[in-house]
PDB file of N, CA and C in Angstrom:
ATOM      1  N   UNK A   1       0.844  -1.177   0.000  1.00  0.00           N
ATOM      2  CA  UNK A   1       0.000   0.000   0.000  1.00  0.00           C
ATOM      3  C   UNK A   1       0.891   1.241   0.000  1.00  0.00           C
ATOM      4  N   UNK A   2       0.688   2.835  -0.707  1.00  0.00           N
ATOM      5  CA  UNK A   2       1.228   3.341  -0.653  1.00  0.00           C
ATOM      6  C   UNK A   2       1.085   4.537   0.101  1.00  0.00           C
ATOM      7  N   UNK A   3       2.097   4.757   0.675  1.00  0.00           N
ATOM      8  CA  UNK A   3       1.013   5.945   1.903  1.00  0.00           C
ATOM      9  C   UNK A   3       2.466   7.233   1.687  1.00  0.00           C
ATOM     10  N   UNK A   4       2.149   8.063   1.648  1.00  0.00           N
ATOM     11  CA  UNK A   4       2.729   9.484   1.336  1.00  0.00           C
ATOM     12  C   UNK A   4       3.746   9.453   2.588  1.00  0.00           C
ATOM     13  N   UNK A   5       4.979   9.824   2.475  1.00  0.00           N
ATOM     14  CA  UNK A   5       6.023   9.941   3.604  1.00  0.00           C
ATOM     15  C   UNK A   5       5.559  11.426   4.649  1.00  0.00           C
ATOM     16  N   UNK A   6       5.683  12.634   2.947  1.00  0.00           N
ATOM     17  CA  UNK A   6       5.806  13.729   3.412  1.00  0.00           C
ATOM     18  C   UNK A   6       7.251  14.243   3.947  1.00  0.00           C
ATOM     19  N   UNK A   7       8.397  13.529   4.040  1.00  0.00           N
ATOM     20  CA  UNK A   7       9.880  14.177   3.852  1.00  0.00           C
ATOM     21  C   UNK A   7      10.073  12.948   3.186  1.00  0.00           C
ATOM     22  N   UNK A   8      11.959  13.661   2.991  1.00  0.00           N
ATOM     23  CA  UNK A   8      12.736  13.186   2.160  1.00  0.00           C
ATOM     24  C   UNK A   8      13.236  11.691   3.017  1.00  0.00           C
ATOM     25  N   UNK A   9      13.129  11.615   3.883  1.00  0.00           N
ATOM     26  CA  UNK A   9      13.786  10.312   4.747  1.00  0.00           C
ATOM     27  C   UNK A   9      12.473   8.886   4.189  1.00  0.00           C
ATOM     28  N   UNK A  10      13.510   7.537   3.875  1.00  0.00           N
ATOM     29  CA  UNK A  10      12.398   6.822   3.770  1.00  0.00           C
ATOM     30  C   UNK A  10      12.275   5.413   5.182  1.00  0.00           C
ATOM     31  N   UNK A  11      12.674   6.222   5.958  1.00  0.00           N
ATOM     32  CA  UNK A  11      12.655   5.429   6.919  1.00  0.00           C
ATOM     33  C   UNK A  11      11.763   4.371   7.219  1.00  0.00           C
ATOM     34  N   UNK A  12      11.774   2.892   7.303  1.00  0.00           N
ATOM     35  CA  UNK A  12      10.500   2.317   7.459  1.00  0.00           C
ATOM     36  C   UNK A  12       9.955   1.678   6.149  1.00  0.00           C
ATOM     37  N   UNK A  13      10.856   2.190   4.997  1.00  0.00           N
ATOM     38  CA  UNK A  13      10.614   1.665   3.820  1.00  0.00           C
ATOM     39  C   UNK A  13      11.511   0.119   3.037  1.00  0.00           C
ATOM     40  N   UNK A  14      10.523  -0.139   2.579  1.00  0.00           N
ATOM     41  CA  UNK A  14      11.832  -1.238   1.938  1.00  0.00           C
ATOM     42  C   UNK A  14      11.276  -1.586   0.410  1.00  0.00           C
ATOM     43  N   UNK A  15      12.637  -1.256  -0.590  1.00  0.00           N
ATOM     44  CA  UNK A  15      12.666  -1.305  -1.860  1.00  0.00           C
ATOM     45  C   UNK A  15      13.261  -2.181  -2.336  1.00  0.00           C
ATOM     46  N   UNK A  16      12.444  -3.185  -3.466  1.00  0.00           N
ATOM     47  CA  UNK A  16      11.798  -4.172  -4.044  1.00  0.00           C
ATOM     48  C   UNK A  16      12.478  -4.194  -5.886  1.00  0.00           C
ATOM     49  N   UNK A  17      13.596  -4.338  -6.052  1.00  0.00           N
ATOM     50  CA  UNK A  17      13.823  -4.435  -7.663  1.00  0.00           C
ATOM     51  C   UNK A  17      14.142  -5.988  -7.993  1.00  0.00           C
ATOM     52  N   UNK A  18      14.569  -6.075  -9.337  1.00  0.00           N
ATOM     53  CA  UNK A  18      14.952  -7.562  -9.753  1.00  0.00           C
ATOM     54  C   UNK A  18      16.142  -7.368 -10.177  1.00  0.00           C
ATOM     55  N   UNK A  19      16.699  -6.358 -10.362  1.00  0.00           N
ATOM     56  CA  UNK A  19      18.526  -6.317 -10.577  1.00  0.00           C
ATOM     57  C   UNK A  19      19.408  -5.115  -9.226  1.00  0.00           C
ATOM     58  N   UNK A  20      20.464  -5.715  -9.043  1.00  0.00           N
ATOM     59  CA  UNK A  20      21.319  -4.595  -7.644  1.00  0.00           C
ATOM     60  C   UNK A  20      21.628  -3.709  -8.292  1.00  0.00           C
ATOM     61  N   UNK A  21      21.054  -2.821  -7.746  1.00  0.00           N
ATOM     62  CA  UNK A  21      21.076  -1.273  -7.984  1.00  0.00           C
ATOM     63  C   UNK A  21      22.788  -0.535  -8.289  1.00  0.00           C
ATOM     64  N   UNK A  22      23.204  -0.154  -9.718  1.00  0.00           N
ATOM     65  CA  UNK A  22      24.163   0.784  -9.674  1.00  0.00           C
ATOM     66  C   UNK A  22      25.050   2.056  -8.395  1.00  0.00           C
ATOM     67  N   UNK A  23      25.677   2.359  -8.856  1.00  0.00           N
ATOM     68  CA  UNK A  23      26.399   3.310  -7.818  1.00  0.00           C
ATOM     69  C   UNK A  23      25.484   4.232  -7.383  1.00  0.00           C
ATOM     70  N   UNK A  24      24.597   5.015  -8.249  1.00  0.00           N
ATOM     71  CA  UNK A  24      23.962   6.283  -8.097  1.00  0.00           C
ATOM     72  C   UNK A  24      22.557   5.748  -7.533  1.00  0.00           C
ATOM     73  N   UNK A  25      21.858   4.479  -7.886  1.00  0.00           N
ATOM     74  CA  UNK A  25      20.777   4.377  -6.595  1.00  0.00           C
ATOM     75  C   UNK A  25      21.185   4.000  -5.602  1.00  0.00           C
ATOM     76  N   UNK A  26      22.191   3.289  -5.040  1.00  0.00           N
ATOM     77  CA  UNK A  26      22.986   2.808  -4.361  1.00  0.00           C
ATOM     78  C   UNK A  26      23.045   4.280  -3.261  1.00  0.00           C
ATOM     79  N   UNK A  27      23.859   4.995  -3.783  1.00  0.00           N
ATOM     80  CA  UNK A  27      23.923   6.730  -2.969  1.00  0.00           C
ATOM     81  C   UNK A  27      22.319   7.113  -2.773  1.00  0.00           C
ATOM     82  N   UNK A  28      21.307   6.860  -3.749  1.00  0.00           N
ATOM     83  CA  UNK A  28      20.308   7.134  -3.370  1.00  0.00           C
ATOM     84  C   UNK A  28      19.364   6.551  -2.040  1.00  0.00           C
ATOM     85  N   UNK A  29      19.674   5.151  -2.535  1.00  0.00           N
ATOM     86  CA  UNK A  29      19.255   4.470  -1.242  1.00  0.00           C
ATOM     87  C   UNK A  29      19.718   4.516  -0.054  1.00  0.00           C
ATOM     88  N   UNK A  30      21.242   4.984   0.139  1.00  0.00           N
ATOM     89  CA  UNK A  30      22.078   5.363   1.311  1.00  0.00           C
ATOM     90  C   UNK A  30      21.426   6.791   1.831  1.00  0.00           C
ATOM     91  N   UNK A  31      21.126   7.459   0.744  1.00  0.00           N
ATOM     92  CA  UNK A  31      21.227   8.729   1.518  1.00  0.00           C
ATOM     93  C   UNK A  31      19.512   8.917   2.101  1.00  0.00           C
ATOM     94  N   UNK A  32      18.954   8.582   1.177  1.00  0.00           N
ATOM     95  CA  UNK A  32      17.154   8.393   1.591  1.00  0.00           C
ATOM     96  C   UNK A  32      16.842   7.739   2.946  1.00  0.00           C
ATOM     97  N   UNK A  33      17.746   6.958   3.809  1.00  0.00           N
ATOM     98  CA  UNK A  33      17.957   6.489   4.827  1.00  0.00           C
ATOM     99  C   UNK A  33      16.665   5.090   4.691  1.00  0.00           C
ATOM    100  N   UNK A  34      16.418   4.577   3.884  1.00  0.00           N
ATOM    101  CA  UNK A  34      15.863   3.539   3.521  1.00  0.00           C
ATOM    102  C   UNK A  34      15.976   2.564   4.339  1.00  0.00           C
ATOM    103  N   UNK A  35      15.498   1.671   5.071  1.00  0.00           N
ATOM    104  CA  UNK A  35      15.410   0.419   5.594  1.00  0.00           C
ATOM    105  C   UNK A  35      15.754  -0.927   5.282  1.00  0.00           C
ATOM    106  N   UNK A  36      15.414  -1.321   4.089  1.00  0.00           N
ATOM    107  CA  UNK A  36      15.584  -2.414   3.354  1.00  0.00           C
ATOM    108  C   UNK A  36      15.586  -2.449   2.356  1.00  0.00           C
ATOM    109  N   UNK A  37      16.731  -3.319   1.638  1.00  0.00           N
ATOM    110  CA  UNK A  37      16.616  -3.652  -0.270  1.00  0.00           C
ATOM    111  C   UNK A  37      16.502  -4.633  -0.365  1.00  0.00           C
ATOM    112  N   UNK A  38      15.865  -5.037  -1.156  1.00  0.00           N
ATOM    113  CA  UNK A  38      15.642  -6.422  -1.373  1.00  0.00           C
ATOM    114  C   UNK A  38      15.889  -6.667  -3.046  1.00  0.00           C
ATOM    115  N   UNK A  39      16.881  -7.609  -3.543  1.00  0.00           N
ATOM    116  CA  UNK A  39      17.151  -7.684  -4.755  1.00  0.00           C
ATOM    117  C   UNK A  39      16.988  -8.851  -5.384  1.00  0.00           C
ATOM    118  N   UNK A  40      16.888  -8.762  -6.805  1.00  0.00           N
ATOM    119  CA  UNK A  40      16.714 -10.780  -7.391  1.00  0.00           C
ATOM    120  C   UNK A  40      18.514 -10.940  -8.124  1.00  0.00           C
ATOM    121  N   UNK A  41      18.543 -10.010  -8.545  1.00  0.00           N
ATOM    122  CA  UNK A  41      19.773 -10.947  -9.988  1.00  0.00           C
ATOM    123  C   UNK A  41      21.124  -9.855  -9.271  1.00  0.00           C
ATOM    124  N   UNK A  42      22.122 -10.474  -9.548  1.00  0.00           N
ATOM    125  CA  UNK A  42      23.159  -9.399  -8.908  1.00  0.00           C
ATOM    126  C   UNK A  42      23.807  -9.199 -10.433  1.00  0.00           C
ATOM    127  N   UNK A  43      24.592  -7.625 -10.440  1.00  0.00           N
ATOM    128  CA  UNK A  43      24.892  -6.955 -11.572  1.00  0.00           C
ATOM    129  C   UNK A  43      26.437  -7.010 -11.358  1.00  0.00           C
ATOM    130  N   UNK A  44      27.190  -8.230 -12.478  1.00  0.00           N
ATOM    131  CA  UNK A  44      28.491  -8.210 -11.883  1.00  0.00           C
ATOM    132  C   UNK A  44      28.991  -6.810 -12.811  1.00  0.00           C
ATOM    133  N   UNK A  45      28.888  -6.298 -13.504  1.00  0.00           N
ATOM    134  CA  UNK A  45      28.980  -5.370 -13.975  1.00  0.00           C
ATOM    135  C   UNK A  45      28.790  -3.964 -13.870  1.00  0.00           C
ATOM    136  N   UNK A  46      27.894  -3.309 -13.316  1.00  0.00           N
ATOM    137  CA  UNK A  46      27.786  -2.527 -12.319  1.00  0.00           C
ATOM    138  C   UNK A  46      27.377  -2.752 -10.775  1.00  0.00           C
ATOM    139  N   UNK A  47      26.831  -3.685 -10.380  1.00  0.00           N
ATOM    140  CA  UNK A  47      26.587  -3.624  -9.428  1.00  0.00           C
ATOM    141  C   UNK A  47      27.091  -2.888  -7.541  1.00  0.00           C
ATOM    142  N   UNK A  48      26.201  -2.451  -7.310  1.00  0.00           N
ATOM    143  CA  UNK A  48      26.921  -1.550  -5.959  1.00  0.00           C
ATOM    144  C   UNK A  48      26.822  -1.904  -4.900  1.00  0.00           C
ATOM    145  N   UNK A  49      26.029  -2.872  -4.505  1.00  0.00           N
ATOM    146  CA  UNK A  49      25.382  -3.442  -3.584  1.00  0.00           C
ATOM    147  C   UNK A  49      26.465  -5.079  -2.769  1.00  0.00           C
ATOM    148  N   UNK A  50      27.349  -5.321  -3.607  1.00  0.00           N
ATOM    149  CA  UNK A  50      28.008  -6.348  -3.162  1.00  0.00           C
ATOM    150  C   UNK A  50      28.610  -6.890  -4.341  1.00  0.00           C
ATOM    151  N   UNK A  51      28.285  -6.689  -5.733  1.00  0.00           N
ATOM    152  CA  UNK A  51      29.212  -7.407  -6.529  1.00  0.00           C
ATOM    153  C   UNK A  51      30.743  -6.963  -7.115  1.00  0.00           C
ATOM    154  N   UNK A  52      30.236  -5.731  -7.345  1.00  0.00           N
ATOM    155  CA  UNK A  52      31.027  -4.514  -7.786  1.00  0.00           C
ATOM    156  C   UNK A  52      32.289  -3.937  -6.581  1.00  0.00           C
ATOM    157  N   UNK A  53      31.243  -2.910  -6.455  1.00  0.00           N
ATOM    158  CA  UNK A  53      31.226  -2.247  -5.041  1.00  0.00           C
ATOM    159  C   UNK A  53      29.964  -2.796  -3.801  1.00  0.00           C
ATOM    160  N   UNK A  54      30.224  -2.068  -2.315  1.00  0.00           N
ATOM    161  CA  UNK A  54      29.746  -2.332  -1.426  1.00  0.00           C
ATOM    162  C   UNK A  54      29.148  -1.196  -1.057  1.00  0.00           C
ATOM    163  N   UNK A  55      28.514   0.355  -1.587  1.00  0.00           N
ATOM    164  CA  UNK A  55      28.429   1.191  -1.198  1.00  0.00           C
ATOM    165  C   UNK A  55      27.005   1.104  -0.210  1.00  0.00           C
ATOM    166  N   UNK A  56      26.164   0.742   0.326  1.00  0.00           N
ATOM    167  CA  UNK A  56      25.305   0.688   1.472  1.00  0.00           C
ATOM    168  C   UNK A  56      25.836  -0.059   2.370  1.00  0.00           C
ATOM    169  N   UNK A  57      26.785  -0.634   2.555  1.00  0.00           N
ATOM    170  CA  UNK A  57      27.775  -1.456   3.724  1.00  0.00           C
ATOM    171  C   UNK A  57      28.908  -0.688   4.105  1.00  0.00           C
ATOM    172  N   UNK A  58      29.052   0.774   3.530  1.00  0.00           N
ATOM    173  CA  UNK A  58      30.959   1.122   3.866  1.00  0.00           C
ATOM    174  C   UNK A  58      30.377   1.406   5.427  1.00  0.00           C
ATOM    175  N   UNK A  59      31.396   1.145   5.898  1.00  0.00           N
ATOM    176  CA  UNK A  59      31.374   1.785   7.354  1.00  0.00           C
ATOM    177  C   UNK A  59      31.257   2.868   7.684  1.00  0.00           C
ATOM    178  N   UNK A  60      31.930   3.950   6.769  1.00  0.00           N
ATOM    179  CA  UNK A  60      32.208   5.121   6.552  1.00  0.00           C
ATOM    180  C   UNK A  60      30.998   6.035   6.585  1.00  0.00           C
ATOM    181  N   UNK A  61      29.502   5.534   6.314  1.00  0.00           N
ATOM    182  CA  UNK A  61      28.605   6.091   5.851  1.00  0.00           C
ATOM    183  C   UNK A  61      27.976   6.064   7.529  1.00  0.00           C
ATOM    184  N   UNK A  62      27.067   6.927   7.336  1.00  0.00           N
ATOM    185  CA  UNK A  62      26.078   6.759   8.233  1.00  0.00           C
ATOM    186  C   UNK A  62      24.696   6.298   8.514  1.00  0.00           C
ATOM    187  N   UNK A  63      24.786   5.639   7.437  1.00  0.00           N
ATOM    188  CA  UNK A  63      23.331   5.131   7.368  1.00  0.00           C
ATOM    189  C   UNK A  63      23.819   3.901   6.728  1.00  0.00           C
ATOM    190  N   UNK A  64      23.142   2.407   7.413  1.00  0.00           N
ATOM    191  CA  UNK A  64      23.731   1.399   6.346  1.00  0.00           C
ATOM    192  C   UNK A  64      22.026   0.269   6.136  1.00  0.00           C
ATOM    193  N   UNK A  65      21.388   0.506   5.248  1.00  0.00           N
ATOM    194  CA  UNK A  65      19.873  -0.556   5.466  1.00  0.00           C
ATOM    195  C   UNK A  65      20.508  -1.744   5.261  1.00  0.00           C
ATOM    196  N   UNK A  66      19.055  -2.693   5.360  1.00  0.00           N
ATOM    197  CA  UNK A  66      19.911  -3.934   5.244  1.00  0.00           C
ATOM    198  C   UNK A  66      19.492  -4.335   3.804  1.00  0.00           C
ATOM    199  N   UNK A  67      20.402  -5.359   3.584  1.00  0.00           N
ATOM    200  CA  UNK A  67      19.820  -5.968   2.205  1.00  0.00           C
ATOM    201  C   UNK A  67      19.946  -7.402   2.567  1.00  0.00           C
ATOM    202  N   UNK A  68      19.088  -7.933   1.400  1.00  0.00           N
ATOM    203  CA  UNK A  68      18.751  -9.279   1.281  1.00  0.00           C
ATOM    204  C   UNK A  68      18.651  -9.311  -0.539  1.00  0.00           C
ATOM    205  N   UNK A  69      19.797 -10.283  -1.213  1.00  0.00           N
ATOM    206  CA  UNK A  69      20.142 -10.132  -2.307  1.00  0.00           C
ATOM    207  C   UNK A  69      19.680 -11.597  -2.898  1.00  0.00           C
ATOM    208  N   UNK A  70      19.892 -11.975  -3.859  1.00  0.00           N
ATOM    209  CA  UNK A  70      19.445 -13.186  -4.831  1.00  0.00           C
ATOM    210  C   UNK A  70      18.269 -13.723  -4.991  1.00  0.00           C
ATOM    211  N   UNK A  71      17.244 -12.829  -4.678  1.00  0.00           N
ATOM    212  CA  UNK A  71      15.603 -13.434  -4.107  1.00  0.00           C
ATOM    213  C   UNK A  71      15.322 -13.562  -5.206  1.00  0.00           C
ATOM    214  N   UNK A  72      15.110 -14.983  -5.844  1.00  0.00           N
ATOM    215  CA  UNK A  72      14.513 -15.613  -7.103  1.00  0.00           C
ATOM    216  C   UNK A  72      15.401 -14.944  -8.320  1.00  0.00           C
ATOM    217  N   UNK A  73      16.506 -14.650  -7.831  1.00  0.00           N
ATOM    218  CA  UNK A  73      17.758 -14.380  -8.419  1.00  0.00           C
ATOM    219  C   UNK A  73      17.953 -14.779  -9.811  1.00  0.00           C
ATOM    220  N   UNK A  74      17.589 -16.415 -10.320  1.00  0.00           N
ATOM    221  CA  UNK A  74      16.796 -16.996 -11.693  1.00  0.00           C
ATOM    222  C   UNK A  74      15.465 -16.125 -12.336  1.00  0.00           C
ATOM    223  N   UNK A  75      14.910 -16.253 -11.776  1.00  0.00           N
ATOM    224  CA  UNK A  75      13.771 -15.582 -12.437  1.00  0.00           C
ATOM    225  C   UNK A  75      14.129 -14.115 -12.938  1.00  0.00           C
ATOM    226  N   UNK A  76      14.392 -13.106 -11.894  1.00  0.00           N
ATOM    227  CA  UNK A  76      14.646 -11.923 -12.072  1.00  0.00           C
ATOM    228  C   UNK A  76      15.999 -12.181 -13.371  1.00  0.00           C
ATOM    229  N   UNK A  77      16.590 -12.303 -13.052  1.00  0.00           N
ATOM    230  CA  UNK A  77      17.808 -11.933 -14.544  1.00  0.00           C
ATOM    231  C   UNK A  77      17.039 -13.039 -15.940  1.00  0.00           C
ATOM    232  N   UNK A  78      16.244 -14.248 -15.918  1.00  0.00           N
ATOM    233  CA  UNK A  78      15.312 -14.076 -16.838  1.00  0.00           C
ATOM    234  C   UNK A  78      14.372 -13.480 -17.225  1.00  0.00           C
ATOM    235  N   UNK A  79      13.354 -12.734 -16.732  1.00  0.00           N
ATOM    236  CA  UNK A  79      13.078 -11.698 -17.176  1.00  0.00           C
ATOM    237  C   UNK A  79      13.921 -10.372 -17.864  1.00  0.00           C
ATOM    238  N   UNK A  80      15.255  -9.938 -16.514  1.00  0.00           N
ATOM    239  CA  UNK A  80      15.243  -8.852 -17.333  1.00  0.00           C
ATOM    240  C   UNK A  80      15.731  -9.454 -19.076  1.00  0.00           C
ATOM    241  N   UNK A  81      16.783 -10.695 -18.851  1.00  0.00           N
ATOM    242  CA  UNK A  81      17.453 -10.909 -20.493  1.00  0.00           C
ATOM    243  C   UNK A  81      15.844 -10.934 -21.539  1.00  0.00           C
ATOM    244  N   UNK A  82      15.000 -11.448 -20.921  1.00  0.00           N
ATOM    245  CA  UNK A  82      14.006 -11.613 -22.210  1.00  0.00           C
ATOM    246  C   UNK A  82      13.519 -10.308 -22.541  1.00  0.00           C
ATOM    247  N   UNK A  83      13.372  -9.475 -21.808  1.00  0.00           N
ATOM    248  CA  UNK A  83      12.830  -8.236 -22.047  1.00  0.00           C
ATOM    249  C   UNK A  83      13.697  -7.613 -22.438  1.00  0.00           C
ATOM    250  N   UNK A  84      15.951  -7.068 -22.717  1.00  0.00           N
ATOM    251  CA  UNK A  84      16.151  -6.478 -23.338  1.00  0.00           C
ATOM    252  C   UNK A  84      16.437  -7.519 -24.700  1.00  0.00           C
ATOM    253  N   UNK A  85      16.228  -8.442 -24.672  1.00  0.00           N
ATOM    254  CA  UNK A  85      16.513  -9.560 -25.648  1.00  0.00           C
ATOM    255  C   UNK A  85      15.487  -8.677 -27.081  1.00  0.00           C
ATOM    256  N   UNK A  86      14.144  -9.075 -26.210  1.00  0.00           N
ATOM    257  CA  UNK A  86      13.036  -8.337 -27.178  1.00  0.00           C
ATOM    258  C   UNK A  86      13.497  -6.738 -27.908  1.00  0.00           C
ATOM    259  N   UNK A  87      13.862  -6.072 -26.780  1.00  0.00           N
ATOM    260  CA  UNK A  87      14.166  -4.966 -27.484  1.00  0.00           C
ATOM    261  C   UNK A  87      14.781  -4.421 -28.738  1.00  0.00           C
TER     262      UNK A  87
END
């Protein structure tokens, strides 16, 4: 359900994709102070989240959500290949 925050903090939130998020959502999700990621396919190629880089885990940061990575990890990177396949 979607219910309006009303600030910029997403505290309490947890975001739902099928590939690990690049460097720049990665900073986004760090800095939005987000709660949880939850991912399917990991991006050895960009990925920021643990394949690549580690940027929501540096220590350095002050905000670190948690993640939970490979969730139907098959499925998600079949979809995305069939869908840019099609393209």
């Amino acid at each position: 359900m979607y219910k309006r925050q009303g600030q910029w903090r997403l505290a309490g939130c947890t975001l739902v994709v099928t590939l690990e998020p690049c460097t720049m959502c990665a900073g986004a999700i760090q800095q939005s102070r987000l709660d949880r990621l939850v991912y399917g396919a990991r991006d050895e190629k960009a990925g920021a989240v643990g394949s690549l880089w580690d940027l929501v885990r540096d220590r350095r940061l002050n905000h670190r959500p948690e993640v939970i990575g490979g969730v139907l990890a098959e499925e998600c990177s079949r979809q995305l290949t069939d869908f840019f396949r099609g393209r």
